[in-house]
Protein backbone atom coordinates (compact mmCIF):
# COMPACT_ATOMS: atom_id res chain seq x y z
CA UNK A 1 12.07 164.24 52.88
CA UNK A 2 15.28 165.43 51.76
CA UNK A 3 17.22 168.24 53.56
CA UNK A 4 20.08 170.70 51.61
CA UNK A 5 22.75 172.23 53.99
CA UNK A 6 22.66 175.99 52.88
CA UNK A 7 24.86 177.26 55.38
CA UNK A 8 26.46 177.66 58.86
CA UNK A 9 25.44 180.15 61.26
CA UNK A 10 28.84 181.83 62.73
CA UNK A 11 27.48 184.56 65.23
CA UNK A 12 29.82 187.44 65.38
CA UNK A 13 30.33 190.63 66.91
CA UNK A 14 31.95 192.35 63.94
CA UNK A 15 29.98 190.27 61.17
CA UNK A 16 31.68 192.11 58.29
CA UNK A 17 35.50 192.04 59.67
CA UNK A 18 35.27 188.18 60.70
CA UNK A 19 33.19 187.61 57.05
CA UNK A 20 36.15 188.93 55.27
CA UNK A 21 38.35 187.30 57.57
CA UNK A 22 36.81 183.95 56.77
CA UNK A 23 36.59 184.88 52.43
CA UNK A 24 40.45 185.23 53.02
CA UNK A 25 41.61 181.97 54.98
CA UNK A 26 39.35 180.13 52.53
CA UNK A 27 39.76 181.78 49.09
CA UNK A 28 35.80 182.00 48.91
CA UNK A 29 33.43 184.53 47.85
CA UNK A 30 31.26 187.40 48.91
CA UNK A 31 27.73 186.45 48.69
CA UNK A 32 26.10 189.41 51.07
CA UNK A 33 27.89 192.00 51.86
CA UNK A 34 24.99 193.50 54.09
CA UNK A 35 26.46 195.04 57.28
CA UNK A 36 23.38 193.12 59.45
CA UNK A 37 24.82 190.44 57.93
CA UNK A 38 27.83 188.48 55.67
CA UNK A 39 27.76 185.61 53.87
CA UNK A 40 30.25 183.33 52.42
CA UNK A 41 30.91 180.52 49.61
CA UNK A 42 33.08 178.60 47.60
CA UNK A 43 31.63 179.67 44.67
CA UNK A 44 28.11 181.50 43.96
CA UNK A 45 26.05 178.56 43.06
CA UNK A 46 27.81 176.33 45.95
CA UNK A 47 26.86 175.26 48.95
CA UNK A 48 27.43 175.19 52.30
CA UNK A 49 28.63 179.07 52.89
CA UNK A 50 29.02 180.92 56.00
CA UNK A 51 26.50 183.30 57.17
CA UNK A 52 28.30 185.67 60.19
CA UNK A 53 25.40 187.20 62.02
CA UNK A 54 25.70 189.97 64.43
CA UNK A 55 25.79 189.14 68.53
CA UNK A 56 26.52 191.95 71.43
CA UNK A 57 28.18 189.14 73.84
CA UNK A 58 31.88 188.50 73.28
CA UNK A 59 32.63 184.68 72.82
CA UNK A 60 33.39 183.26 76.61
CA UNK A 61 33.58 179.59 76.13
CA UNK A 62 34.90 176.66 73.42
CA UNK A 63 32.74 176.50 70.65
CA UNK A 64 30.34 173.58 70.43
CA UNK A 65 30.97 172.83 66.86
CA UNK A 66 33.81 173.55 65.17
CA UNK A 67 35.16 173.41 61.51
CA UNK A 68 37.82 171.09 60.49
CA UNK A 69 39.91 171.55 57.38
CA UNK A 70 42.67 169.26 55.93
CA UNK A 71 45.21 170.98 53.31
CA UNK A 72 47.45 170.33 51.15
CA UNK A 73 50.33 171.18 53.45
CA UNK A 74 49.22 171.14 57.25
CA UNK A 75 52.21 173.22 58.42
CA UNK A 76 52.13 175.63 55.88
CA UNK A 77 48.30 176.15 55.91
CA UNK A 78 48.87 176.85 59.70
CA UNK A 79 51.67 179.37 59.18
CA UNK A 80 49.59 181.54 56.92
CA UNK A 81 46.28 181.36 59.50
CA UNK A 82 48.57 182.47 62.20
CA UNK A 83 50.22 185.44 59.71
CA UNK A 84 46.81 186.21 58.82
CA UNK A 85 45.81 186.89 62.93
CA UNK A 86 44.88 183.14 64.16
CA UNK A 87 45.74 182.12 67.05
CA UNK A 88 46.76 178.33 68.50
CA UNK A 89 44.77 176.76 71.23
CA UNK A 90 44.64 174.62 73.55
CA UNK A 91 41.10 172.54 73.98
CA UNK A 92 42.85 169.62 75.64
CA UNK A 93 44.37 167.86 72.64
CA UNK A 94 47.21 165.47 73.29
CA UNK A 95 50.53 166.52 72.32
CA UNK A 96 50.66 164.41 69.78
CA UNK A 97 47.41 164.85 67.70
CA UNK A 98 47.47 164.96 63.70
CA UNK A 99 45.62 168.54 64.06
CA UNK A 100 46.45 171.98 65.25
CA UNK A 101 43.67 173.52 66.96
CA UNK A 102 43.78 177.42 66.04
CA UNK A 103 41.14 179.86 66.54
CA UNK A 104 39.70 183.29 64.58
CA UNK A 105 39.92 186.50 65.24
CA UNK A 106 36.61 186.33 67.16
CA UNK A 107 38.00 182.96 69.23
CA UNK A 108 36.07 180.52 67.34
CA UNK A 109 38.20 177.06 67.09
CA UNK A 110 38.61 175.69 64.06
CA UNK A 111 41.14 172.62 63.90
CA UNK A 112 43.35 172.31 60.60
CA UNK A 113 43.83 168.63 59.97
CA UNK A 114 47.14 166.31 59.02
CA UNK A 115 48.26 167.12 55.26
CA UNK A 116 46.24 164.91 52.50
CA UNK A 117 47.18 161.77 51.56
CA UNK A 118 48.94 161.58 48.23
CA UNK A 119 45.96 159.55 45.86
């Protein structure tokens, strides 16, 4: 058996807005740009993407799986989520963790991780 991880189901209740939200923070591309539905990639022949499906409920509680991303520059990456309309959070991290937990427009976390490591 062998499995192939196509994608990540983000439910949304503006699919479109929070798609092109997404595209933005993470310099992908538009795959569907079908107002039921919006999905994401790095590139058109690469996997996973981001599919942002349409839900009436608002979000009302912390996600229970999140996306973690490690940059270049930690601080930096954070300063242009938050100029682009994240938001930080508080999940119960200690005060001293290596990520910043930050969420969407729609509320879902997301944690950016410590800077890479030079190789």
């Amino acid at each position: 058996m062998s499995l192939e991880w196509e994608q990540t189901i983000v439910d949304a209740h503006d699919p479109a807005a929070l798609g092109r939200w997404w595209c933005e923070a993470l310099g992908w591309v538009v795959i569907d740009p079908d107002p039921r539905w919006y999905e994401i990639r790095p590139a058109p022949d690469r996997l996973p993407g981001l599919l942002f499906v349409p839900v009436p409920e608002e979000k009302t509680i912390k996600n229970r799986l999140h996306l973690d991303f490690r940059p270049d520059d930690r601080d930096a990456e954070v300063a242009r989520l938050l100029a682009m309309g994240a938001t930080r959070i508080d999940v119960g991290q200690a005060d001293d963790a290596y990520w910043i937990v930050l969420a969407d427009p729609e509320g879902n976390e997301f944690c950016v991780l410590s800077s890479r490591r030079p190789t």
